[in-house]
N, C-alpha and C. Protein backbone atom coordinates (compact mmCIF):
# COMPACT_ATOMS: atom_id res chain seq x y z
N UNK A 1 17.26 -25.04 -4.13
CA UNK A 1 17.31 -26.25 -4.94
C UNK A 1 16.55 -27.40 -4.26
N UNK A 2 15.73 -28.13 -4.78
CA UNK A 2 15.45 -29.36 -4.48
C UNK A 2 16.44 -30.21 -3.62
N UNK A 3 15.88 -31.09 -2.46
CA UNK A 3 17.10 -31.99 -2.10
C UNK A 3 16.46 -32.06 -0.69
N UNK A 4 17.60 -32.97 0.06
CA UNK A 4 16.88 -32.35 1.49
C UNK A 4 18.02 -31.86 2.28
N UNK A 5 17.30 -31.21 3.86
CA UNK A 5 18.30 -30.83 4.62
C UNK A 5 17.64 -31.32 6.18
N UNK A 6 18.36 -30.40 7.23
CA UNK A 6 18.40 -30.47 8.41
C UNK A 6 17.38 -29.66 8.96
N UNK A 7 16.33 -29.96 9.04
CA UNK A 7 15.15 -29.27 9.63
C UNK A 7 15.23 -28.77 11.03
N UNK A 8 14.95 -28.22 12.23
CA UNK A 8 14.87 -28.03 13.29
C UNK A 8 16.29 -27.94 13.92
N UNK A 9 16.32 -28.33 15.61
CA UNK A 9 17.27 -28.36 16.48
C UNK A 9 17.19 -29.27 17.25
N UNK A 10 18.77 -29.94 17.96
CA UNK A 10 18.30 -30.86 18.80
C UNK A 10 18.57 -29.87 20.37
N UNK A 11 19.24 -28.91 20.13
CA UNK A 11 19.61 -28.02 21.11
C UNK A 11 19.15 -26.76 21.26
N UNK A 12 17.86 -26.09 20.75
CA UNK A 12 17.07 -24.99 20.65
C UNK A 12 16.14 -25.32 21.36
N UNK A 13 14.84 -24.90 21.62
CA UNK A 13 14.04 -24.80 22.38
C UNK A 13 13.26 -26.34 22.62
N UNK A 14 12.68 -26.83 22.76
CA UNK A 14 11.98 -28.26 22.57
C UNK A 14 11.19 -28.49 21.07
N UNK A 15 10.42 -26.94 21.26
CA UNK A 15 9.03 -27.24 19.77
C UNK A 15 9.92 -27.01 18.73
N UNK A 16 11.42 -27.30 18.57
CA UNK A 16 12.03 -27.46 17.47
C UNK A 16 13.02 -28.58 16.98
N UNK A 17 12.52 -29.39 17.70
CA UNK A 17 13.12 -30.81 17.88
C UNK A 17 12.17 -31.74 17.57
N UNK A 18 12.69 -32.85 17.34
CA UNK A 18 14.43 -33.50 17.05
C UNK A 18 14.52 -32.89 15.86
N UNK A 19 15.92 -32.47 15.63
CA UNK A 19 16.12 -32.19 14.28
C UNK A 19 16.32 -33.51 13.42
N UNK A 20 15.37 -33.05 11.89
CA UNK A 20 15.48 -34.41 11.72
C UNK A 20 15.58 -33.75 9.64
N UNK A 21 16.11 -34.79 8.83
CA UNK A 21 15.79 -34.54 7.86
C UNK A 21 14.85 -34.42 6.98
N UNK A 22 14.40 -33.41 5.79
CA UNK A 22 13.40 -33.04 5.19
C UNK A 22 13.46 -33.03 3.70
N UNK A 23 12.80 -33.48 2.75
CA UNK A 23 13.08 -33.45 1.53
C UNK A 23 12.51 -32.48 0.57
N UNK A 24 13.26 -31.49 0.12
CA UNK A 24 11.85 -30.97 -0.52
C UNK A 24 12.33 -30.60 -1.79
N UNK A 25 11.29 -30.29 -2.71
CA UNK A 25 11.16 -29.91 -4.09
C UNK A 25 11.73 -28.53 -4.34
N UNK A 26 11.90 -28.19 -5.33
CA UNK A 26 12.80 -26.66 -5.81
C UNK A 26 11.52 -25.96 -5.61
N UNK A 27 11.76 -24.72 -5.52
CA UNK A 27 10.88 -23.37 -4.99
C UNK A 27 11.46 -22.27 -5.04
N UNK A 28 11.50 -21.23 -5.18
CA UNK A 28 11.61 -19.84 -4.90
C UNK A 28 11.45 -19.14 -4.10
N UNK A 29 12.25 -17.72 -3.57
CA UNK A 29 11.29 -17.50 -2.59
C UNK A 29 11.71 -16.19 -2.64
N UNK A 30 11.00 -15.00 -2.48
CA UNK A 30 11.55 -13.39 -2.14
C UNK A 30 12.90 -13.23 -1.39
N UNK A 31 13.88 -12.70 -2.01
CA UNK A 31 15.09 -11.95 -1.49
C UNK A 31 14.83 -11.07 0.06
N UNK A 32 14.03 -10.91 -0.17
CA UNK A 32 13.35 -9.61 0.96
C UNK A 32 11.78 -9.59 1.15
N UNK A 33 12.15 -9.41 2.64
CA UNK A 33 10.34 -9.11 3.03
C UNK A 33 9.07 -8.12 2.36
N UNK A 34 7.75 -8.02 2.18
CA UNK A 34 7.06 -7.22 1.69
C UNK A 34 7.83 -6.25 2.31
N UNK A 35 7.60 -5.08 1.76
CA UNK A 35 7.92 -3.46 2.39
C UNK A 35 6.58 -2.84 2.31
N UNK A 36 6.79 -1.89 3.31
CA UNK A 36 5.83 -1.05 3.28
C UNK A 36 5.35 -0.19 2.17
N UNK A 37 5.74 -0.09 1.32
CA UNK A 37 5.73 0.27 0.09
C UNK A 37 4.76 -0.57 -1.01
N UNK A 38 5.59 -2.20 -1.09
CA UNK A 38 4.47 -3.01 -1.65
C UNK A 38 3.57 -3.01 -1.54
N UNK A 39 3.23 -3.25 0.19
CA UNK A 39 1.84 -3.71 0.68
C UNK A 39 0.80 -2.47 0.39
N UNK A 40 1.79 -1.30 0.39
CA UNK A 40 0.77 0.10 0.14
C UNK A 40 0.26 0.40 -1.32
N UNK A 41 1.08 -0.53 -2.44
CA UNK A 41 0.71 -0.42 -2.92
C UNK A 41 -0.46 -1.80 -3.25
N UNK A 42 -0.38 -2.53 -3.22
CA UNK A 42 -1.94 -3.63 -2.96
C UNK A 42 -2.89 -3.09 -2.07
N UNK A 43 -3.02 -2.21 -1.35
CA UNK A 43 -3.86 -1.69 -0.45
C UNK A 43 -4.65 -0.61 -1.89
N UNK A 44 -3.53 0.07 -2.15
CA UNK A 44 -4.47 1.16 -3.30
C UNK A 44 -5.04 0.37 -4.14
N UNK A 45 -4.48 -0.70 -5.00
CA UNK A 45 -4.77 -1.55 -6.17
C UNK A 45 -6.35 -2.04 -5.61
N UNK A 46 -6.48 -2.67 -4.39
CA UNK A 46 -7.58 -2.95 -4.49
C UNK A 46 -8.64 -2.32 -3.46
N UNK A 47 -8.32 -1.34 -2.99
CA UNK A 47 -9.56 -0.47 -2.34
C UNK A 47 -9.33 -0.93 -0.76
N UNK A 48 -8.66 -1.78 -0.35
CA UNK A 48 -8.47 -1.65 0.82
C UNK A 48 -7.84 -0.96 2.15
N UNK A 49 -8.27 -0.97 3.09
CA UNK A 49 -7.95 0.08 3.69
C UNK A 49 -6.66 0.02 4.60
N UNK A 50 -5.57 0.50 5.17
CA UNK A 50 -4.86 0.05 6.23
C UNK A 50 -5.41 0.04 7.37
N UNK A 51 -4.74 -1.06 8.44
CA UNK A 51 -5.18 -0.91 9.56
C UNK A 51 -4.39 -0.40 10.74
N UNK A 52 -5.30 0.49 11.95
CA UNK A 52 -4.73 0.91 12.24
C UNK A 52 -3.11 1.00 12.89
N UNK A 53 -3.23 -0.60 13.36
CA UNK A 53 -1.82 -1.07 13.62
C UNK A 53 -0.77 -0.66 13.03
N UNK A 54 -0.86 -0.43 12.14
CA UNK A 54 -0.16 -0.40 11.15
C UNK A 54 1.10 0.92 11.05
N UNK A 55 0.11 2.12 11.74
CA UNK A 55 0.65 3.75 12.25
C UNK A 55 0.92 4.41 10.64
N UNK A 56 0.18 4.41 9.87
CA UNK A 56 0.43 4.64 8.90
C UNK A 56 -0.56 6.26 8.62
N UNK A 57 -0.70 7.18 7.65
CA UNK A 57 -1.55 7.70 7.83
C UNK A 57 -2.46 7.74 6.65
N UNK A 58 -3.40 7.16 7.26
CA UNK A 58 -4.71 6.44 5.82
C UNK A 58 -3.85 5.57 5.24
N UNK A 59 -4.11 5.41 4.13
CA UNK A 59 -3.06 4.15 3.49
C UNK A 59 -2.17 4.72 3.03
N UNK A 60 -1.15 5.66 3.86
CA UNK A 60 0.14 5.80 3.10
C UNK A 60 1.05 5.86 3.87
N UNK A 61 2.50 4.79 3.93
CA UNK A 61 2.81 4.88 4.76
C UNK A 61 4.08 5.75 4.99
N UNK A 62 4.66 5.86 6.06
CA UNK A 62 5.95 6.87 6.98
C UNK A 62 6.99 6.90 5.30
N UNK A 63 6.84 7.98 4.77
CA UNK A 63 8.10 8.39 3.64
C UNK A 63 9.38 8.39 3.90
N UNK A 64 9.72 7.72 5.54
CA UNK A 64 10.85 7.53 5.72
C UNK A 64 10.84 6.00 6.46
N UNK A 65 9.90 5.46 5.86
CA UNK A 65 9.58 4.10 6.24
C UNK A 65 9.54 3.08 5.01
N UNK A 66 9.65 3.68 3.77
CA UNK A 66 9.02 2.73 2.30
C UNK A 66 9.41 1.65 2.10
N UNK A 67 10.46 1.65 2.70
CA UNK A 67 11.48 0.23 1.98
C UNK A 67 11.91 -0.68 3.71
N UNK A 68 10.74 -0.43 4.84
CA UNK A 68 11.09 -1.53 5.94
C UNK A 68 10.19 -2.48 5.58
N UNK A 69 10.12 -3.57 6.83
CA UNK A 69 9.17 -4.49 6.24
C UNK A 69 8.03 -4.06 6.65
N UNK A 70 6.52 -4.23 5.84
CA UNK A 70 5.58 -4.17 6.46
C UNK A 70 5.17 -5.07 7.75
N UNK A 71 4.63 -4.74 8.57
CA UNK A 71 4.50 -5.49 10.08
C UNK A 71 2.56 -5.14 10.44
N UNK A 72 2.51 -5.43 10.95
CA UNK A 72 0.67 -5.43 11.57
C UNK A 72 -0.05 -5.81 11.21
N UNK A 73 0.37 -6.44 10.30
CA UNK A 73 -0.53 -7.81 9.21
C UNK A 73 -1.11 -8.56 9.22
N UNK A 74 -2.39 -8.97 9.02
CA UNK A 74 -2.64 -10.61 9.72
C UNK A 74 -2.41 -11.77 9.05
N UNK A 75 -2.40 -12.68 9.06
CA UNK A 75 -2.03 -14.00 8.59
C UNK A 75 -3.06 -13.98 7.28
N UNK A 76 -4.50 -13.42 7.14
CA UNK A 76 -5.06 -13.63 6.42
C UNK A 76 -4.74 -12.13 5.28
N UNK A 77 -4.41 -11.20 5.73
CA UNK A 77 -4.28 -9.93 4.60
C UNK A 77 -2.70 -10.47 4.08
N UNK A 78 -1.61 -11.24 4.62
CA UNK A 78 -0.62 -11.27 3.76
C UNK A 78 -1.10 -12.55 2.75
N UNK A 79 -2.23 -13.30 3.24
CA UNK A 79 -2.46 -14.58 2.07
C UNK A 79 -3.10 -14.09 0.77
N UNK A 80 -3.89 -12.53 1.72
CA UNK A 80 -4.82 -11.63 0.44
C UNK A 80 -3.68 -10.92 -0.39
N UNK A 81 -2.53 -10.54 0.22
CA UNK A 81 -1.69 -9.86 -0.61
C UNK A 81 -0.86 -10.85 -1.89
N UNK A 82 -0.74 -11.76 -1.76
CA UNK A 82 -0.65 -13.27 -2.59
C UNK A 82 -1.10 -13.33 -3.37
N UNK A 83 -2.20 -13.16 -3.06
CA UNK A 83 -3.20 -13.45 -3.92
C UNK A 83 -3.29 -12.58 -5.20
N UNK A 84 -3.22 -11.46 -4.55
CA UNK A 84 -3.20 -10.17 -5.00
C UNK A 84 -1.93 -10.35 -6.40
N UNK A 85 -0.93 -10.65 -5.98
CA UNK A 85 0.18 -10.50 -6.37
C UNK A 85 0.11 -11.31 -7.66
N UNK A 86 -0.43 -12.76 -7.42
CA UNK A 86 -0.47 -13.44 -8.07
C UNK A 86 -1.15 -13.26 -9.30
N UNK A 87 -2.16 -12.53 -9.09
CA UNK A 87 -3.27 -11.59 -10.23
C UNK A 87 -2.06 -10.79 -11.20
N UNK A 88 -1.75 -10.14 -10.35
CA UNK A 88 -1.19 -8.91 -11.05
C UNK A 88 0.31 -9.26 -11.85
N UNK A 89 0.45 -10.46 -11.32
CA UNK A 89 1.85 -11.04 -12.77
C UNK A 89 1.81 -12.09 -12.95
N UNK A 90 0.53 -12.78 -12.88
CA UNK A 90 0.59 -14.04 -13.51
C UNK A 90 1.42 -14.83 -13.60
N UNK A 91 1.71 -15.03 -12.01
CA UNK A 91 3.03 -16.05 -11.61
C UNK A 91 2.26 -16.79 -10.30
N UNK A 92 2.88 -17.99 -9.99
CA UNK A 92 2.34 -18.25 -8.74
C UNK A 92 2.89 -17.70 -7.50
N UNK A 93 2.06 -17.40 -6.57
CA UNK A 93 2.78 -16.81 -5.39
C UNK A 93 1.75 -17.27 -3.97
N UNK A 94 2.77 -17.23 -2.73
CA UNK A 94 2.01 -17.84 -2.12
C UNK A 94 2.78 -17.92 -0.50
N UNK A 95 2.60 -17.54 0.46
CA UNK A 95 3.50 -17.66 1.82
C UNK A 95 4.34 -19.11 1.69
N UNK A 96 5.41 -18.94 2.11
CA UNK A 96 6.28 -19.89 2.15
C UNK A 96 5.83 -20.90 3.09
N UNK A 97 6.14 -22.12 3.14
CA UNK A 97 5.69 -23.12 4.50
C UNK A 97 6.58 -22.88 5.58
N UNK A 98 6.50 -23.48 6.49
CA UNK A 98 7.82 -23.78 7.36
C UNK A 98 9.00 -24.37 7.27
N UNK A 99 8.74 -25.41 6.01
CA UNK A 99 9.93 -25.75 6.15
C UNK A 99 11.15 -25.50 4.67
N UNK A 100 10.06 -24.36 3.88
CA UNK A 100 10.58 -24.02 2.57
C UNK A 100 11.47 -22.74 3.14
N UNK A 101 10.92 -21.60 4.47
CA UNK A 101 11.71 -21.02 4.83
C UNK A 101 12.45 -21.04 5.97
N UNK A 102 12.47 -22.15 6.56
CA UNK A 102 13.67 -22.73 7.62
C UNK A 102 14.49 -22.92 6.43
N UNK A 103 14.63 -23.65 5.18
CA UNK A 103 15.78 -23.89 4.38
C UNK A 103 16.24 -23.03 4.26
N UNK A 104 15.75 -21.94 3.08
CA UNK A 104 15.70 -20.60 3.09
C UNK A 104 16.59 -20.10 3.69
N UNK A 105 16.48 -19.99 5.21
CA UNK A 105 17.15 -19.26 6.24
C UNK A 105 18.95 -19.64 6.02
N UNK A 106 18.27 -21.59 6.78
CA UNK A 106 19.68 -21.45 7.81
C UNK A 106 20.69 -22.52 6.31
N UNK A 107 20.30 -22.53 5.18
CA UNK A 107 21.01 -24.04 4.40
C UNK A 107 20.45 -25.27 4.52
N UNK A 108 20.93 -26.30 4.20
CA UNK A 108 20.90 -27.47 3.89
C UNK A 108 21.63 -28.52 5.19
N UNK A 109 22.65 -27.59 5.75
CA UNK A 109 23.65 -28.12 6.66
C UNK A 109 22.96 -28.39 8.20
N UNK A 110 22.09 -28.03 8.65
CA UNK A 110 21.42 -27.79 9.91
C UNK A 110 22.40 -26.68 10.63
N UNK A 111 22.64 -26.09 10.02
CA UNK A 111 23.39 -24.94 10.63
C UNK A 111 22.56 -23.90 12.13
N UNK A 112 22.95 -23.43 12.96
CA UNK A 112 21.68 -22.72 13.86
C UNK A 112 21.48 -21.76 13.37
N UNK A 113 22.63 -20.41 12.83
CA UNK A 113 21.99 -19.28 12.09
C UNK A 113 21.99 -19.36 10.70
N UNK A 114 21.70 -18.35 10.12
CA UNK A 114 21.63 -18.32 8.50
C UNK A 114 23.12 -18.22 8.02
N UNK A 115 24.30 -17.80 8.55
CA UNK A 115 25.70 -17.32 8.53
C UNK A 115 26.53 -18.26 9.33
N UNK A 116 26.18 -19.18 10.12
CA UNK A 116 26.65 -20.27 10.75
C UNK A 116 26.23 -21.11 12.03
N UNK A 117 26.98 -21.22 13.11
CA UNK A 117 26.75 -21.71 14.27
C UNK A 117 26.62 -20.67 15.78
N UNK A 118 27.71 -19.41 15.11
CA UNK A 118 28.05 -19.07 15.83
C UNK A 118 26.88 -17.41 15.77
N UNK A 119 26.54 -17.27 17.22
CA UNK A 119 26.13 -15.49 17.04
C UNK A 119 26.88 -14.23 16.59
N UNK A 120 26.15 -13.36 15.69
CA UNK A 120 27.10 -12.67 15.22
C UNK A 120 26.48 -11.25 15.15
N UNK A 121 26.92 -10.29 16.24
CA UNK A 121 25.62 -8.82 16.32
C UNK A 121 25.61 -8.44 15.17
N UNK A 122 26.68 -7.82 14.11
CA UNK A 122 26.37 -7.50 13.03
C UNK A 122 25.80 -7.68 11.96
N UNK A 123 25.11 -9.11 12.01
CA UNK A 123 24.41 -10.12 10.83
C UNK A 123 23.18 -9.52 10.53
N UNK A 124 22.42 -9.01 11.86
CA UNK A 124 20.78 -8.71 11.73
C UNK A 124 20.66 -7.53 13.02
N UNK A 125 19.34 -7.09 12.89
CA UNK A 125 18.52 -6.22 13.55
C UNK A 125 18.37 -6.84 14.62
N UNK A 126 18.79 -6.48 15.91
CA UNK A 126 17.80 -7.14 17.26
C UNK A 126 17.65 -5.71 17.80
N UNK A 127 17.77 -4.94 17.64
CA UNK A 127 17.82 -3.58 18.23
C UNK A 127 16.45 -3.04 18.86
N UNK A 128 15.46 -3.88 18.06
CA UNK A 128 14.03 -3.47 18.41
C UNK A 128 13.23 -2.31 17.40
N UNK A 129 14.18 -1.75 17.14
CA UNK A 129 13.67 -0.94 16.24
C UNK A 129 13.73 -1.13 15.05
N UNK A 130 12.74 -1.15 14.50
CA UNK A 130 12.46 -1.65 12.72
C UNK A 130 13.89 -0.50 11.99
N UNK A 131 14.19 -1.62 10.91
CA UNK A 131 15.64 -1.21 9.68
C UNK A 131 14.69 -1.57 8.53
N UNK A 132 15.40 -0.93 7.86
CA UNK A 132 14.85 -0.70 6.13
C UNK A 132 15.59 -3.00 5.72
N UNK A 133 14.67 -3.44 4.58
CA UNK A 133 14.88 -4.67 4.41
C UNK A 133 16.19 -5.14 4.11
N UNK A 134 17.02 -4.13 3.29
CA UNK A 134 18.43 -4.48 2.54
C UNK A 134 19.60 -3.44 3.56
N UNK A 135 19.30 -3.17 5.19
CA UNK A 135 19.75 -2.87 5.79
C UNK A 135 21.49 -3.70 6.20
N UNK A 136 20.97 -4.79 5.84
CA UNK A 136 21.90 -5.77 6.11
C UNK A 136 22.46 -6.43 5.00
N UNK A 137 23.81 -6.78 5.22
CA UNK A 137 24.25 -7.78 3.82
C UNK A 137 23.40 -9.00 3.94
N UNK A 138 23.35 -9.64 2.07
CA UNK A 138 22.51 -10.94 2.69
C UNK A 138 23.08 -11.85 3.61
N UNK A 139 21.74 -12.20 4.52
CA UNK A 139 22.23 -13.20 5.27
C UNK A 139 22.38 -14.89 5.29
N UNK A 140 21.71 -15.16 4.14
CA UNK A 140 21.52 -16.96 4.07
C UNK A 140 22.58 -17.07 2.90
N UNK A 141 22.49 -18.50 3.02
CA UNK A 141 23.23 -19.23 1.63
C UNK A 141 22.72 -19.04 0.32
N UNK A 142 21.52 -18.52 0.19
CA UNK A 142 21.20 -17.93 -1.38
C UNK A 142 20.37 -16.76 -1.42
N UNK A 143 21.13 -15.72 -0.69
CA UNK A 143 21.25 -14.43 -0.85
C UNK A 143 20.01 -13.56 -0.06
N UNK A 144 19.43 -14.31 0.60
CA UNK A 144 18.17 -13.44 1.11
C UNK A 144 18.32 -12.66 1.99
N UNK A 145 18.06 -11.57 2.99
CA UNK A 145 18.30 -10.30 3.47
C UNK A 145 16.88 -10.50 4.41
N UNK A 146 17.58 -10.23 5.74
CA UNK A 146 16.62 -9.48 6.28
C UNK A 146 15.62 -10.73 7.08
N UNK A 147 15.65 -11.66 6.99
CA UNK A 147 14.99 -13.15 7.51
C UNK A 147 15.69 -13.88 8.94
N UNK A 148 16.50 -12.80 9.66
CA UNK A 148 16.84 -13.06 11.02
C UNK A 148 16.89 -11.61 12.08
N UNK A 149 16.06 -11.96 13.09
CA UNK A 149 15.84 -10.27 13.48
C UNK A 149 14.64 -9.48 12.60
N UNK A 150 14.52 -8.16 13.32
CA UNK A 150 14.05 -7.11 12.71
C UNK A 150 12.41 -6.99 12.36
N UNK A 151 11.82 -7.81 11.60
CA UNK A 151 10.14 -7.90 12.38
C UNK A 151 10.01 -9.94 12.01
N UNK A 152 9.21 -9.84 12.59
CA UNK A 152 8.45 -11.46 12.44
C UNK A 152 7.42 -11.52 11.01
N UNK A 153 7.79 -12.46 10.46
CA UNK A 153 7.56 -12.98 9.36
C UNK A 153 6.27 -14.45 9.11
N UNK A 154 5.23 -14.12 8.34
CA UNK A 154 4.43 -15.54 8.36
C UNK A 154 5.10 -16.28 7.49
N UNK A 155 4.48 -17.35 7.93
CA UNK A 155 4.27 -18.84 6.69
C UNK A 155 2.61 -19.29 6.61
N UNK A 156 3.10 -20.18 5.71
CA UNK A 156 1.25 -21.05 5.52
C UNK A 156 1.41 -22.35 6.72
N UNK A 157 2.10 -22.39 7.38
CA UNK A 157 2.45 -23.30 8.12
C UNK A 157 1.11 -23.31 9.50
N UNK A 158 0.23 -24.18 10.31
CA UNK A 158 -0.23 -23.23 11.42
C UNK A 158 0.63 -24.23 12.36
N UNK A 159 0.48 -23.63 13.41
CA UNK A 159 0.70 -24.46 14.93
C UNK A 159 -0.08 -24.86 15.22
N UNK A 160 -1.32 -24.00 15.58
CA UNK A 160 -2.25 -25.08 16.26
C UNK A 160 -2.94 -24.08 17.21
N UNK A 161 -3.39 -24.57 18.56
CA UNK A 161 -4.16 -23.84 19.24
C UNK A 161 -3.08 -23.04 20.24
N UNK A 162 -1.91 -23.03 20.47
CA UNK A 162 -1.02 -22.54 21.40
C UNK A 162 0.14 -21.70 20.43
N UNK A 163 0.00 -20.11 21.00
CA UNK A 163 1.15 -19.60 20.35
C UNK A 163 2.83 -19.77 20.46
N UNK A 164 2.70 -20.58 21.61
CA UNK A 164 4.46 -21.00 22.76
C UNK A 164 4.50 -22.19 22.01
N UNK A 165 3.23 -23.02 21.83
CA UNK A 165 3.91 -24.56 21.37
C UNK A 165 3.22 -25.00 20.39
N UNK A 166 3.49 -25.37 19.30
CA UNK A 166 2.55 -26.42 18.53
C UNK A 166 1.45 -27.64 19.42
N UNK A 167 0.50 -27.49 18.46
CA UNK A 167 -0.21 -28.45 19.22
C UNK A 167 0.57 -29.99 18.80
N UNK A 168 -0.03 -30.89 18.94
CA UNK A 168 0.00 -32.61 19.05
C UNK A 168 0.63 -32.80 17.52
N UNK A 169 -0.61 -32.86 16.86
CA UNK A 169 -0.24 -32.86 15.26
C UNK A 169 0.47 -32.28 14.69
N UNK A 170 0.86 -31.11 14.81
CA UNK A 170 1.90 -30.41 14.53
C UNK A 170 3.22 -30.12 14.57
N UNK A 171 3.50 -30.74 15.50
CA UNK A 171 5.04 -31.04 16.59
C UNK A 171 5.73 -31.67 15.32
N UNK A 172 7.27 -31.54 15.75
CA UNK A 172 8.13 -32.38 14.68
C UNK A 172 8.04 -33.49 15.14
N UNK A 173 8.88 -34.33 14.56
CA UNK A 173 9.52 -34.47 13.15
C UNK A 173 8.10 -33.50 12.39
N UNK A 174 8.76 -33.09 11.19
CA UNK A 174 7.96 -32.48 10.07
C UNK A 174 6.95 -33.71 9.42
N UNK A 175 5.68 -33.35 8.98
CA UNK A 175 4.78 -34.51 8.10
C UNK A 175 4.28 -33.29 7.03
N UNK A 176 3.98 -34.06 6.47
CA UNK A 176 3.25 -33.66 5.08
C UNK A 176 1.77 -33.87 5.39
N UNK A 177 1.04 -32.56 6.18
CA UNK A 177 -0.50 -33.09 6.74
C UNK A 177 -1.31 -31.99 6.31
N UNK A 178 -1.84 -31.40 7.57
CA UNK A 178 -3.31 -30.03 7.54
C UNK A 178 -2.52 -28.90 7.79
N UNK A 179 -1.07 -29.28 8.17
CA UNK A 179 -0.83 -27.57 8.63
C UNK A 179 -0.24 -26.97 7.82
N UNK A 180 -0.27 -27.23 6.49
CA UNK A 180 0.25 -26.11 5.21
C UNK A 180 -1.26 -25.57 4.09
N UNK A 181 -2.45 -25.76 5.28
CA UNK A 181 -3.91 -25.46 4.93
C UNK A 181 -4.24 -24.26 5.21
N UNK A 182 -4.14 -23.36 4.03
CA UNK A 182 -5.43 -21.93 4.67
C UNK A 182 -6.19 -21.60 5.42
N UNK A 183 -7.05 -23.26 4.90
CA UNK A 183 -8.48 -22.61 5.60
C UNK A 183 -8.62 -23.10 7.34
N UNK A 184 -7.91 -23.29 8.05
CA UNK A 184 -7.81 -23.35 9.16
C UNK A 184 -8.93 -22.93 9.94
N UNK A 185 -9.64 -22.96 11.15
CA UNK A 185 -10.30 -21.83 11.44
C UNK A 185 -9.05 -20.49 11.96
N UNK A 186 -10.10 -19.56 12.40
CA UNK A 186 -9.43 -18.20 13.03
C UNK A 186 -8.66 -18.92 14.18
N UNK A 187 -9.25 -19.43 15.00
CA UNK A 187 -8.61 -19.89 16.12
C UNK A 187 -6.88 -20.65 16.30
N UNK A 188 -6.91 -21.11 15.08
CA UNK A 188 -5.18 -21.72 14.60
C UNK A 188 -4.49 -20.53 14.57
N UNK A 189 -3.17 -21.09 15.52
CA UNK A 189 -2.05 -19.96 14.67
C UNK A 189 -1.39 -20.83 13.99
């Protein structure tokens, strides 16, 4: 829903501070991560190939893998898969920002996890080893699965030139600037 919440931490790492409030507009967002399945199928749809990262064999992936998340992705093939998507049902679609899926995650409350304050092993995957997406009950306040633990996830959001820290411009408090921009160069994460 539209409204605002509690962005960041004042007690998490530094590049997630100050927590401060954020306002944002209503949005949508996937229940669950691409699966390997989706992405395999936008790979056939448009002639592209997998890569090898990926451990797949040619573009099809592990039949006992269909429904994890896809992982080995780059920032630019999940913006192509968007894109993709967006073609094919004539809806808008588009990587979430940073701070559409920090809401997403943890609520409105500045809560630290998606389920509360407190750590909880059974909530998510830390095991290291990839789980199928709906492995887990949902974990946020409006039902999403699978968005703590288990593989790393983009946004349209970049950092900047440092993968440990946001650069200068980028740092919180949150702004409304260049870093919810595509065309970045390569060099941005």
């Amino acid at each position: 829903p539209k409204g605002p919440f509690l962005m960041g931490s004042d007690d998490a790492s530094p590049v997630e501070g100050p927590q401060h409030t954020v306002d944002l507009p209503a949005y949508a967002i996937g229940r669950f991560p691409i699966t390997n399945q989706e992405f395999a199928n936008f790979l056939w749809d448009t002639g592209k190939v997998a890569a090898k990262v990926l451990g797949w064999h040619g573009n099809e992936p592990p039949e006992d893998k269909l429904c994890h998340p896809v992982t080995g992705v780059t920032w630019y093939e999940a913006l192509a898969y968007c894109q993709w998507l967006e073609e094919k049902s004539k809806r808008p679609y588009r990587l979430p920002n940073e701070r559409q899926w920090e809401q997403a995650v943890r609520g409105t409350d500045g809560r630290l996890y998606s389920w509360g304050n407190e750590w909880q092993d059974d909530r998510c995957n830390t095991g290291g080893v990839i789980t199928a997406v709906d492995a887990f009950d949902p974990q946020t306040p409006y039902g999403c699965c699978d968005m703590v633990g288990n593989a790393r996830e983009w946004t349209l959001s970049n950092r900047g030139s440092d993968m440990d820290a946001p650069d200068r411009q980028f740092a919180y408090p949150w702004k409304a600037d260049r870093r919810n921009k595509p065309d970045e160069p390569s060099t941005t994460w």
